[in-house]
PDB file of N, CA and C in Angstrom:
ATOM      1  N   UNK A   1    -127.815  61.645 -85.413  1.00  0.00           N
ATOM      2  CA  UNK A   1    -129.013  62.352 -84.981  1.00  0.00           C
ATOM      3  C   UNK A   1    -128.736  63.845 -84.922  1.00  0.00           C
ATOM      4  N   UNK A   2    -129.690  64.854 -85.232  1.00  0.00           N
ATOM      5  CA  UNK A   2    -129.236  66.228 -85.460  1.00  0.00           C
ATOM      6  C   UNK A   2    -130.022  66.558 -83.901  1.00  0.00           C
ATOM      7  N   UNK A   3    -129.039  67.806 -83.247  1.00  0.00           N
ATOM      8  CA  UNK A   3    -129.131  68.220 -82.018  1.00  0.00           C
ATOM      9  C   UNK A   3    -130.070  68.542 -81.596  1.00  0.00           C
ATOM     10  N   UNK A   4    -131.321  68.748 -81.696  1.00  0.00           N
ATOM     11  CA  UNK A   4    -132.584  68.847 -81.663  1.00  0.00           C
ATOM     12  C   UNK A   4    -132.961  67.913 -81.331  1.00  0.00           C
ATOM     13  N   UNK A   5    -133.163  66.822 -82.310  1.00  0.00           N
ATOM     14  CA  UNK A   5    -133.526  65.492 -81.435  1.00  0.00           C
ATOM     15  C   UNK A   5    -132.983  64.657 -80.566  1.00  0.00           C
ATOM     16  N   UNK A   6    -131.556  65.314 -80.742  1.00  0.00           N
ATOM     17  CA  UNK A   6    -130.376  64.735 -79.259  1.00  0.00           C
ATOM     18  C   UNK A   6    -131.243  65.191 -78.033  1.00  0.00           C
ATOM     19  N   UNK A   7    -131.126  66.378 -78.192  1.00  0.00           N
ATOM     20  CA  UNK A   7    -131.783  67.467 -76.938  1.00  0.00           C
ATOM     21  C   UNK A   7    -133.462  66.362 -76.667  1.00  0.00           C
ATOM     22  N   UNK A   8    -134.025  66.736 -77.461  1.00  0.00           N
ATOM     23  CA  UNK A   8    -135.471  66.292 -77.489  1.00  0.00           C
ATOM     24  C   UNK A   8    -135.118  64.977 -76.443  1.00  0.00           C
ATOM     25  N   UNK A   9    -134.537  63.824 -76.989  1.00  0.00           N
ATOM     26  CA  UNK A   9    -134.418  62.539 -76.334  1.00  0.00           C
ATOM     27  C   UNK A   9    -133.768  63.009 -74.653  1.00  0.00           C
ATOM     28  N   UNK A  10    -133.081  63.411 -74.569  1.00  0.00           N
ATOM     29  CA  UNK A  10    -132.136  63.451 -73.070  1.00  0.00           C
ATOM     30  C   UNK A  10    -133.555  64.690 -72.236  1.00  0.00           C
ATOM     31  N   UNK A  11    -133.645  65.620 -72.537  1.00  0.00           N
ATOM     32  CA  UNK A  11    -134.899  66.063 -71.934  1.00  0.00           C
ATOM     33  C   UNK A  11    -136.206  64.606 -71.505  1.00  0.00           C
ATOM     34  N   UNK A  12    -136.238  63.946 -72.527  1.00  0.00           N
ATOM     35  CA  UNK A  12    -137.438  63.133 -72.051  1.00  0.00           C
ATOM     36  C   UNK A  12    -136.507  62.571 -71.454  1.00  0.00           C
ATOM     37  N   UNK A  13    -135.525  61.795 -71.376  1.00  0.00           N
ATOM     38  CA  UNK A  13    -134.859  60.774 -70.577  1.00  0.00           C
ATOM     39  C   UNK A  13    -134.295  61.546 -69.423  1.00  0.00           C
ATOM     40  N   UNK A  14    -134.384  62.937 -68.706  1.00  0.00           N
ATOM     41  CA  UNK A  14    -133.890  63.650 -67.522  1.00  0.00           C
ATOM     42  C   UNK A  14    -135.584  63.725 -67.269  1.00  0.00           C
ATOM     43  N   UNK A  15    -137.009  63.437 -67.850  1.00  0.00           N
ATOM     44  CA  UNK A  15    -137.884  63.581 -66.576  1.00  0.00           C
ATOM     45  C   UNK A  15    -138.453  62.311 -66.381  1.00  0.00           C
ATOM     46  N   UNK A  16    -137.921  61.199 -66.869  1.00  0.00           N
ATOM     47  CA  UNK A  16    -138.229  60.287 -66.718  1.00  0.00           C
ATOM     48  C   UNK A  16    -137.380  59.287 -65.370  1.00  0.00           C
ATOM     49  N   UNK A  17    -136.121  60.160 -65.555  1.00  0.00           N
ATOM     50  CA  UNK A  17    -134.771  59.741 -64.724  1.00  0.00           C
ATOM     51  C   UNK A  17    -134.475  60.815 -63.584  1.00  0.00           C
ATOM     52  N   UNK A  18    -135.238  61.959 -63.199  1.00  0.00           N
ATOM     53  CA  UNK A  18    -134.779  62.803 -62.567  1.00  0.00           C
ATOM     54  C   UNK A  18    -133.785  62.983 -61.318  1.00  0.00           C
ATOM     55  N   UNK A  19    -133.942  61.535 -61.001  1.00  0.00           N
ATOM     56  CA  UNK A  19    -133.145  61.524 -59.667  1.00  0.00           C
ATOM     57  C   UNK A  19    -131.633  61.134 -60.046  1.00  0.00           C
ATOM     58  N   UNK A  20    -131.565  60.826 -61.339  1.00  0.00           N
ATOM     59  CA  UNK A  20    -130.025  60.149 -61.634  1.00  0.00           C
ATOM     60  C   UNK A  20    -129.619  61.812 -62.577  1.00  0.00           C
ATOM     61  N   UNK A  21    -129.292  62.773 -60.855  1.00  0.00           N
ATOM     62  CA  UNK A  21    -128.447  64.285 -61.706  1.00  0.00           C
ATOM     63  C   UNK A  21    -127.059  64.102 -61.683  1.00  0.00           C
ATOM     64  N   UNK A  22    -126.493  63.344 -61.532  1.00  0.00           N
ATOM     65  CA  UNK A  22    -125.133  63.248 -61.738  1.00  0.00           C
ATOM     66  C   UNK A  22    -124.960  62.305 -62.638  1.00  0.00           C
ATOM     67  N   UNK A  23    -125.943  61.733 -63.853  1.00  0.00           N
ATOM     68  CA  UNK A  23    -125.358  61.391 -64.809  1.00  0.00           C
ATOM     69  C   UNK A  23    -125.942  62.723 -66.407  1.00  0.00           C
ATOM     70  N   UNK A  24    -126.333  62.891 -65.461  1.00  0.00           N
ATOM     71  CA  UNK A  24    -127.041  64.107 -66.380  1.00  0.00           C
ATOM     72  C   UNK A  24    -125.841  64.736 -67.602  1.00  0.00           C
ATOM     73  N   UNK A  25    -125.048  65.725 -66.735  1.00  0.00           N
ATOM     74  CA  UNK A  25    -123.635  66.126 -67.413  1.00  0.00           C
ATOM     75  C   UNK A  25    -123.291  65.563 -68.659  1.00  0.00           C
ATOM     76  N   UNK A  26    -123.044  63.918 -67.911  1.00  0.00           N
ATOM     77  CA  UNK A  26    -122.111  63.074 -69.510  1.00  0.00           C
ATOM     78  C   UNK A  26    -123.162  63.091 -70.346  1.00  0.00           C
ATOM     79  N   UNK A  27    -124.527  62.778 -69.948  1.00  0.00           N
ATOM     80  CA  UNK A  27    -125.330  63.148 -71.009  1.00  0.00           C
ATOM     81  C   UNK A  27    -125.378  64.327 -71.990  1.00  0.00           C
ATOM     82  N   UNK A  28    -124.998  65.765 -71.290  1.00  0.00           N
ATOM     83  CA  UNK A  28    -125.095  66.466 -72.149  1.00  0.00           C
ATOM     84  C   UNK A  28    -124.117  66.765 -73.012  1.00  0.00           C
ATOM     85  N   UNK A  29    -123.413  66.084 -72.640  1.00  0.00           N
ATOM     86  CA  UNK A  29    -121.669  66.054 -73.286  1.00  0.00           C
ATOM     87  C   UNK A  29    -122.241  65.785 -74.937  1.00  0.00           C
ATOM     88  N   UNK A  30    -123.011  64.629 -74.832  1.00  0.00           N
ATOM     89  CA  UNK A  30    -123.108  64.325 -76.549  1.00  0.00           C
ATOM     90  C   UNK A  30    -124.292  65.708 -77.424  1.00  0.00           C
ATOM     91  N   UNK A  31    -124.116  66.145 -76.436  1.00  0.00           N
ATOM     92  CA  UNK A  31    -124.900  67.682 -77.509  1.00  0.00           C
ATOM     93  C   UNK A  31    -123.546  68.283 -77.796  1.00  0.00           C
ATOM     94  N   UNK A  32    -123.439  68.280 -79.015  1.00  0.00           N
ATOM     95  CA  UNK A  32    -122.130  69.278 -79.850  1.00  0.00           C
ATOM     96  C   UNK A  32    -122.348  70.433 -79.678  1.00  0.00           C
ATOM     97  N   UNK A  33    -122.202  70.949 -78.426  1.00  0.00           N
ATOM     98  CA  UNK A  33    -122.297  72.988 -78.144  1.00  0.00           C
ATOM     99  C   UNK A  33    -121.484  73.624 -79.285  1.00  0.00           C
ATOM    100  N   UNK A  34    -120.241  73.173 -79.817  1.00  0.00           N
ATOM    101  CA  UNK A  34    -119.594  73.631 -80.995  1.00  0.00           C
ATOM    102  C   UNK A  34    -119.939  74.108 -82.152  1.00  0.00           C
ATOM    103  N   UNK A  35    -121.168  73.131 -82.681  1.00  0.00           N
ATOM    104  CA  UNK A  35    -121.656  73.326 -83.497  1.00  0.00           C
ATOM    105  C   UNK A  35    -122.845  74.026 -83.460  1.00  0.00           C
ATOM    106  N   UNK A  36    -123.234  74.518 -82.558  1.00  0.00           N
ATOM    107  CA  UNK A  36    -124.712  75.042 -82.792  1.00  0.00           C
ATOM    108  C   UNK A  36    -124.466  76.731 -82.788  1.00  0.00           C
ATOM    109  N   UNK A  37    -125.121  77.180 -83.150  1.00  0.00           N
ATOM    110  CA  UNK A  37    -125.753  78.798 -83.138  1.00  0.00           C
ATOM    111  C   UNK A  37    -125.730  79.163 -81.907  1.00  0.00           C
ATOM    112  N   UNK A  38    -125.247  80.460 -81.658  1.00  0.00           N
ATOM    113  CA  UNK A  38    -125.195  81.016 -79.887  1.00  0.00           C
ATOM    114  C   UNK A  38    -127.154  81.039 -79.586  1.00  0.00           C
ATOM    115  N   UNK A  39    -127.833  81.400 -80.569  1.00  0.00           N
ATOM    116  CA  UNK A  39    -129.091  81.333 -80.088  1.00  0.00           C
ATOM    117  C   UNK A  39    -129.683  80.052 -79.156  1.00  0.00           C
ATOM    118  N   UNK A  40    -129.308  78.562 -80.285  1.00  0.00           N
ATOM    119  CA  UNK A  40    -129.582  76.874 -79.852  1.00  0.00           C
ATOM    120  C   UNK A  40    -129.059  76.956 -78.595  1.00  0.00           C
ATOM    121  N   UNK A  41    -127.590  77.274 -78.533  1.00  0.00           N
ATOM    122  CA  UNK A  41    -127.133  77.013 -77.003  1.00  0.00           C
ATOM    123  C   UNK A  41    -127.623  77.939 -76.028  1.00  0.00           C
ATOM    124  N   UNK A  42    -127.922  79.029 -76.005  1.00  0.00           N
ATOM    125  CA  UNK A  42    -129.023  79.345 -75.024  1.00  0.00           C
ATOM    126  C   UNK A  42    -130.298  79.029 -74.859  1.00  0.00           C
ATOM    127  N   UNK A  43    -130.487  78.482 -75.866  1.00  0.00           N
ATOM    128  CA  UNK A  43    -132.012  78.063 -75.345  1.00  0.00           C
ATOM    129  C   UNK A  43    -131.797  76.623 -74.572  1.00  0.00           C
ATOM    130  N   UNK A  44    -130.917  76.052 -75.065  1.00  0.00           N
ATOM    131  CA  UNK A  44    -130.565  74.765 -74.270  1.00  0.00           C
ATOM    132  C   UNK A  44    -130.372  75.014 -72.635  1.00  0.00           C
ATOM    133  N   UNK A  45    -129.044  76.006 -72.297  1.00  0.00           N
ATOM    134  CA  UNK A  45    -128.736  76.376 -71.386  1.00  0.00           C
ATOM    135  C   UNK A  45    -130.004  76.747 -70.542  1.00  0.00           C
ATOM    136  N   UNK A  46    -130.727  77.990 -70.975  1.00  0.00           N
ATOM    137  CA  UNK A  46    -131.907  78.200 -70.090  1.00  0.00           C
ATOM    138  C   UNK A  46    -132.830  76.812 -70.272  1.00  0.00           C
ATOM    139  N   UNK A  47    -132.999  76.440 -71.092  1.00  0.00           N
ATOM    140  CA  UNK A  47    -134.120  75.051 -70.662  1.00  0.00           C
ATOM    141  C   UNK A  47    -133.459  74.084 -69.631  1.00  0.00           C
ATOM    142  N   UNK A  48    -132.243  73.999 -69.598  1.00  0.00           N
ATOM    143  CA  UNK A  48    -131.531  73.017 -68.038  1.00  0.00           C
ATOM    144  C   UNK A  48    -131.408  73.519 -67.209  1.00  0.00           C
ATOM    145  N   UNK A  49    -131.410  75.386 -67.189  1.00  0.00           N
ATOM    146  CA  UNK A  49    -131.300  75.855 -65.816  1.00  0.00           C
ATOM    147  C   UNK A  49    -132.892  75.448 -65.080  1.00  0.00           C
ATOM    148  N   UNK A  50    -133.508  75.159 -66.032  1.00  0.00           N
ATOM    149  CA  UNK A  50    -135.029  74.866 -65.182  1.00  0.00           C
ATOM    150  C   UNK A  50    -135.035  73.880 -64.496  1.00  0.00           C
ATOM    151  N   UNK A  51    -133.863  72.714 -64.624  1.00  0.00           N
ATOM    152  CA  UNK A  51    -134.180  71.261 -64.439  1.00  0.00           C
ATOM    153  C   UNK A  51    -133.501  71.491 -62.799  1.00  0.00           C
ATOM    154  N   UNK A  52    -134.221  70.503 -61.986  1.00  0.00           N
ATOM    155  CA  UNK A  52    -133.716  70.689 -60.428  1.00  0.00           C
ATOM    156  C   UNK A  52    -132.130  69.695 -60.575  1.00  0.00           C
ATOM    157  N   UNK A  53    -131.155  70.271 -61.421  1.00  0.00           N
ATOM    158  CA  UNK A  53    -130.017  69.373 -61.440  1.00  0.00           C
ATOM    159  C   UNK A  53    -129.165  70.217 -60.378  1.00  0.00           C
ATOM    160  N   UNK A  54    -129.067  71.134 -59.880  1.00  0.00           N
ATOM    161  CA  UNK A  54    -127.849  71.502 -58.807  1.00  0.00           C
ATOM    162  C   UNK A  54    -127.042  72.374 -59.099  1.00  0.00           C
ATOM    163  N   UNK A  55    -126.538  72.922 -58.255  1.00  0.00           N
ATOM    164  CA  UNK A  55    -125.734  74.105 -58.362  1.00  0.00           C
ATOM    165  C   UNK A  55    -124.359  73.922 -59.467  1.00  0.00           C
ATOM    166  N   UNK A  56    -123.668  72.377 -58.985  1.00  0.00           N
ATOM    167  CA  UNK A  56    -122.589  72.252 -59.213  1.00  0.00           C
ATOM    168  C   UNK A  56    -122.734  71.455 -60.939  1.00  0.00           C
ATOM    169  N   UNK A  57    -123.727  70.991 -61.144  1.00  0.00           N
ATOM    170  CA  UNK A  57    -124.167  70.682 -62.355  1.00  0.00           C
ATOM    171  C   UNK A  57    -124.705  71.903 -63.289  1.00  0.00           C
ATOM    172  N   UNK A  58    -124.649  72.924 -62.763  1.00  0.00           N
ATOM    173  CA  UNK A  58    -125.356  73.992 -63.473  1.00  0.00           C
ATOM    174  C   UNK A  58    -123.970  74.475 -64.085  1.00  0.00           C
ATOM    175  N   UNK A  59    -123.024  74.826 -62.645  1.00  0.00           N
ATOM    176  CA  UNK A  59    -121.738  74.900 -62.997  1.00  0.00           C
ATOM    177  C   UNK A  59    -120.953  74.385 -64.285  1.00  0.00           C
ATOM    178  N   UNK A  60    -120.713  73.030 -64.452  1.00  0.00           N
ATOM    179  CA  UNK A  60    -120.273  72.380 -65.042  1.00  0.00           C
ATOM    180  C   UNK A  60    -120.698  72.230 -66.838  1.00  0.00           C
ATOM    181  N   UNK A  61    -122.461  72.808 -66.484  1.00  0.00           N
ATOM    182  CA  UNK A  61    -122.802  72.922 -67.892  1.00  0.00           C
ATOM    183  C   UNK A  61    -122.084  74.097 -68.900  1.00  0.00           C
ATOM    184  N   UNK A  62    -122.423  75.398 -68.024  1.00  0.00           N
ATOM    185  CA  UNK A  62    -121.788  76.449 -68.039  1.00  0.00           C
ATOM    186  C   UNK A  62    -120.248  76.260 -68.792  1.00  0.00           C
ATOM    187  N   UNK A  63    -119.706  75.743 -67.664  1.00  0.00           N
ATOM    188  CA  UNK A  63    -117.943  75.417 -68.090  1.00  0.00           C
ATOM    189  C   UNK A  63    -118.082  74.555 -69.627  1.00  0.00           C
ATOM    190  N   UNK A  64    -119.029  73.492 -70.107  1.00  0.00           N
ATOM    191  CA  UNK A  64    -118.915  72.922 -70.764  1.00  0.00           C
ATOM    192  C   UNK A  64    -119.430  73.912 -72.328  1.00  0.00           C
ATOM    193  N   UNK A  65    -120.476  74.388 -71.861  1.00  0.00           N
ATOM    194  CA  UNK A  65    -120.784  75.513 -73.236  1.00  0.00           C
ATOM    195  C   UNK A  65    -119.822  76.242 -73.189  1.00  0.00           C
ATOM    196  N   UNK A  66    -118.620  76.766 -72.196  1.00  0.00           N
ATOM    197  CA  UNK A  66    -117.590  77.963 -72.857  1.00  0.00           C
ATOM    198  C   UNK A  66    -116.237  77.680 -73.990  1.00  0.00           C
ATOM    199  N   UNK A  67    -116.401  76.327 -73.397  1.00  0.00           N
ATOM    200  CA  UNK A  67    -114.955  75.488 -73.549  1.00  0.00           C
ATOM    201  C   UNK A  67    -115.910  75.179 -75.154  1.00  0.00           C
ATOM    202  N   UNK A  68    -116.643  75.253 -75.221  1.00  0.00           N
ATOM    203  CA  UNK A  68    -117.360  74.548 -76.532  1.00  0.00           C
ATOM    204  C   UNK A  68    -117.535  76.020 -77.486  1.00  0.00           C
ATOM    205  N   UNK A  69    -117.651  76.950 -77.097  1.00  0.00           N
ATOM    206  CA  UNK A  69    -117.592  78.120 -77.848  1.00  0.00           C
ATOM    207  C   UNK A  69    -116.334  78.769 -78.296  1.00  0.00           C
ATOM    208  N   UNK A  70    -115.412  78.596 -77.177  1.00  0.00           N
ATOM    209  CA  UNK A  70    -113.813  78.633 -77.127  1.00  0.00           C
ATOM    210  C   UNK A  70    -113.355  78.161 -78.535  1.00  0.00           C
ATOM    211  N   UNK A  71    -113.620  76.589 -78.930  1.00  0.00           N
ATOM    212  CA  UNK A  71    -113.204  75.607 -79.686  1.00  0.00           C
ATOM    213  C   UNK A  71    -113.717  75.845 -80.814  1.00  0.00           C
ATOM    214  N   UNK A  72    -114.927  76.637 -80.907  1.00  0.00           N
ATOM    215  CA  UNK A  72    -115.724  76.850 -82.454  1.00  0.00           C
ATOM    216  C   UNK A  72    -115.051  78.523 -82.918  1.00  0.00           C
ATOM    217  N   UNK A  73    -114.440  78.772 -81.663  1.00  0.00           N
ATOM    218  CA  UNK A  73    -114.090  80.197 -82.247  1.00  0.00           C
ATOM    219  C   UNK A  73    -112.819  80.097 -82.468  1.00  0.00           C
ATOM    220  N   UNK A  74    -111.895  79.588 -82.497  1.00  0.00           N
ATOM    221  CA  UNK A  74    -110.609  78.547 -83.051  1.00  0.00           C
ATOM    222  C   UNK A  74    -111.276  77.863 -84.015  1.00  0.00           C
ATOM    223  N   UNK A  75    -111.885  77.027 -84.190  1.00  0.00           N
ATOM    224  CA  UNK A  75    -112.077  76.219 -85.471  1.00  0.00           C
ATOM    225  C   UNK A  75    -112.307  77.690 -86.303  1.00  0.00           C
ATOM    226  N   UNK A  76    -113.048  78.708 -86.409  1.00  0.00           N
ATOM    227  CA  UNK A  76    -113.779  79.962 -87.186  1.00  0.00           C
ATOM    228  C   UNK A  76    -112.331  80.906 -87.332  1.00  0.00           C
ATOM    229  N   UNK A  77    -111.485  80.704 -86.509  1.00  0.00           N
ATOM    230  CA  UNK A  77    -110.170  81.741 -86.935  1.00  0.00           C
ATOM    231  C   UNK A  77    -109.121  81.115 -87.921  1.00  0.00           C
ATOM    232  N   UNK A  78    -108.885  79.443 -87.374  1.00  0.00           N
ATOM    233  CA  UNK A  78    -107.779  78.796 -88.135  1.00  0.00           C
ATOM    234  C   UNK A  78    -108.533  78.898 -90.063  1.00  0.00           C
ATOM    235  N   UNK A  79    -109.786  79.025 -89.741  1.00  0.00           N
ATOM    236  CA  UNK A  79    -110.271  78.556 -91.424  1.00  0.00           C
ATOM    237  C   UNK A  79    -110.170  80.076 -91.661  1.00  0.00           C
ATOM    238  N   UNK A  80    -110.754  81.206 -90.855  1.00  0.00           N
ATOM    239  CA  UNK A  80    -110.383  82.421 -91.989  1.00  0.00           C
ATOM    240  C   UNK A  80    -108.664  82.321 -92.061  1.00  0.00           C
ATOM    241  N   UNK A  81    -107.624  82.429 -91.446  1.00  0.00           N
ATOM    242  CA  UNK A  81    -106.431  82.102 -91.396  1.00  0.00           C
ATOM    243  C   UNK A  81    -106.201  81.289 -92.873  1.00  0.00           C
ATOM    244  N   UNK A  82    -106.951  80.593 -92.684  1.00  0.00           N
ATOM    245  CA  UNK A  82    -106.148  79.292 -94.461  1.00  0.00           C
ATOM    246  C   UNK A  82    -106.918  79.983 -95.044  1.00  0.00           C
ATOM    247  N   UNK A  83    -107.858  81.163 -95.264  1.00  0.00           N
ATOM    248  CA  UNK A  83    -108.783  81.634 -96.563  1.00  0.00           C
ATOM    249  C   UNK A  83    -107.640  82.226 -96.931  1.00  0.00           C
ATOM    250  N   UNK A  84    -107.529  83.308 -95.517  1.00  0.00           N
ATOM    251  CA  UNK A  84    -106.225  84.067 -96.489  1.00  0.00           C
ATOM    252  C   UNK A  84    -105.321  83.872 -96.840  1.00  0.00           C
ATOM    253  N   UNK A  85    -104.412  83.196 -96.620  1.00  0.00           N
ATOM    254  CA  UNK A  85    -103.342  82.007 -96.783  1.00  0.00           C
ATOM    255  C   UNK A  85    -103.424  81.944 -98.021  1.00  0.00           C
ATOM    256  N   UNK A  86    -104.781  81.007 -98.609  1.00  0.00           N
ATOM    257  CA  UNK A  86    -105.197  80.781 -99.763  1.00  0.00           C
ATOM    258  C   UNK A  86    -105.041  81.577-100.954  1.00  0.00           C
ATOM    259  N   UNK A  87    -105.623  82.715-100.648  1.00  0.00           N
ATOM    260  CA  UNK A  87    -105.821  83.641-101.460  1.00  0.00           C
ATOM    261  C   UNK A  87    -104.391  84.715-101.757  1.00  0.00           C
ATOM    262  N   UNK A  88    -103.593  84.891-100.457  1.00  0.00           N
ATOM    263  CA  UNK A  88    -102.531  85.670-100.506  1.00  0.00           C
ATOM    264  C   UNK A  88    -101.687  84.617-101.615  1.00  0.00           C
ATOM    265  N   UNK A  89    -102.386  83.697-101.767  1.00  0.00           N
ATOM    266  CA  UNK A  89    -101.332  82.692-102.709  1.00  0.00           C
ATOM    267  C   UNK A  89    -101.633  83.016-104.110  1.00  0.00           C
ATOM    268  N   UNK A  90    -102.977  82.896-104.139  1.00  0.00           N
ATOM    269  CA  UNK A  90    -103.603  82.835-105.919  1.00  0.00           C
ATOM    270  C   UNK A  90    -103.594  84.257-105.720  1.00  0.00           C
ATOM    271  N   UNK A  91    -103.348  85.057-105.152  1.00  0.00           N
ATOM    272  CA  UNK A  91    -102.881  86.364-105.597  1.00  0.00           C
ATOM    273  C   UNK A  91    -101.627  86.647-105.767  1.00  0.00           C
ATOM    274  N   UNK A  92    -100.407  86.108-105.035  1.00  0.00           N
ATOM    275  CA  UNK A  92     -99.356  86.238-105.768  1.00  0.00           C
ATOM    276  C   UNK A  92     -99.099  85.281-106.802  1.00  0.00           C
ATOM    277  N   UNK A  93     -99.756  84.212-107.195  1.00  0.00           N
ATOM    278  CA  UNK A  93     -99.612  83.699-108.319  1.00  0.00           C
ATOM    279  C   UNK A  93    -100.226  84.634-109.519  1.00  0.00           C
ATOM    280  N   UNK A  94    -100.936  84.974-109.204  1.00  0.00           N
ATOM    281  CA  UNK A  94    -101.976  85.943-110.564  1.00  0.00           C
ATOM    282  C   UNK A  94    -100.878  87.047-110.751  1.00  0.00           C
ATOM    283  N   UNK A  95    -100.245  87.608-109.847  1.00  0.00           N
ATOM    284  CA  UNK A  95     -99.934  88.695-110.425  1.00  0.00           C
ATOM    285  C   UNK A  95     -98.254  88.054-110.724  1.00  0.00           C
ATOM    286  N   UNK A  96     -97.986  86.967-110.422  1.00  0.00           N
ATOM    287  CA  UNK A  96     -96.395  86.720-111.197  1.00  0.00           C
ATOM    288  C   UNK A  96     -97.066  86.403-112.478  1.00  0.00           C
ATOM    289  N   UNK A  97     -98.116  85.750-113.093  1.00  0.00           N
ATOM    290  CA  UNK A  97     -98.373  85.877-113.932  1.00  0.00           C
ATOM    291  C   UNK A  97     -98.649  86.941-114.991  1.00  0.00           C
ATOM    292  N   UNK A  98     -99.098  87.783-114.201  1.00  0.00           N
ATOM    293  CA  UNK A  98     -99.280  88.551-114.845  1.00  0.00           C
ATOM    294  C   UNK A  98     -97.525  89.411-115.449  1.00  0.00           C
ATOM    295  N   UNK A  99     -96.696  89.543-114.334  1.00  0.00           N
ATOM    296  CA  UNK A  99     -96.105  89.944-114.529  1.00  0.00           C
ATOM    297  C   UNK A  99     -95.431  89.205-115.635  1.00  0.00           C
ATOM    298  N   UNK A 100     -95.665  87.990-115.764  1.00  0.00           N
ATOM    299  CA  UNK A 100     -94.836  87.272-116.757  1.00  0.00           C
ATOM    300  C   UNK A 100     -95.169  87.625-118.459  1.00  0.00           C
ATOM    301  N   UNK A 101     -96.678  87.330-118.277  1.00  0.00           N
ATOM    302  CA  UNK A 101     -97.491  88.116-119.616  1.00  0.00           C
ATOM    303  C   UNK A 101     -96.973  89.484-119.988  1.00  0.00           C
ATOM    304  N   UNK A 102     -96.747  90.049-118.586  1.00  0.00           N
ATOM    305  CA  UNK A 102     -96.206  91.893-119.727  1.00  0.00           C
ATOM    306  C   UNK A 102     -94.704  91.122-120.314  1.00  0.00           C
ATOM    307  N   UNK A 103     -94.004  90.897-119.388  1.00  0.00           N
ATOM    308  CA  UNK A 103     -92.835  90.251-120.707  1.00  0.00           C
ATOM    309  C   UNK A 103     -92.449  89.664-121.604  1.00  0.00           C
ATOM    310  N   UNK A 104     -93.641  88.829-121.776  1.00  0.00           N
ATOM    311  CA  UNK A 104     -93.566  87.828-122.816  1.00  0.00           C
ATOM    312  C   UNK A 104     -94.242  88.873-123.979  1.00  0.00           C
ATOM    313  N   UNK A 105     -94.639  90.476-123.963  1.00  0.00           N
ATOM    314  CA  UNK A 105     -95.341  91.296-125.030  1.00  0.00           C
ATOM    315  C   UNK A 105     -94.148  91.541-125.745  1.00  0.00           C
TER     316      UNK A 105
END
């Protein structure tokens, strides 16, 4: 299911369930904060700060979007890391080649 309609479903299932706020959390656990756009996760964030879930649940969401931004900004460094990796490679391959071509003239 794409996060939108994750969100969509647990919103209807938090006003249908409002009094069960301490299962709320694990619920939001299955929204992939990792993957979304800093825009999605604030709008998420402010749409639960509306919900009467609690101080310490507000908390916890919080902690859970940083640790989730943390992890996408590591996943976003290790891959530029192997671009260049990559490339510092097929660039010293290109140019031993090359160097090989002037000698073989």
């Amino acid at each position: 299911l794409g996060v939108s309609l994750k969100f969509d479903i647990l919103r209807n299932w938090y006003f249908e369930n409002s009094e069960a706020k301490g299962e709320i959390l694990s619920m939001l656990k299955i929204i992939e904060f990792k993957e979304l756009k800093d825009s999605k996760v604030e709008e998420i964030r402010r749409e639960v700060k509306t919900w009467n879930i609690g101080k310490e649940h507000k908390k916890s969401l919080n902690e859970l979007i940083e640790t989730a931004k943390k992890e996408r900004e590591k996943e976003v460094s290790l891959e530029e890391e192997k671009k260049k990796f990559i490339e510092a490679r097929m660039n010293g391959r290109m140019n031993g080649l090359f160097m090989f071509a002037l000698f073989e003239m």
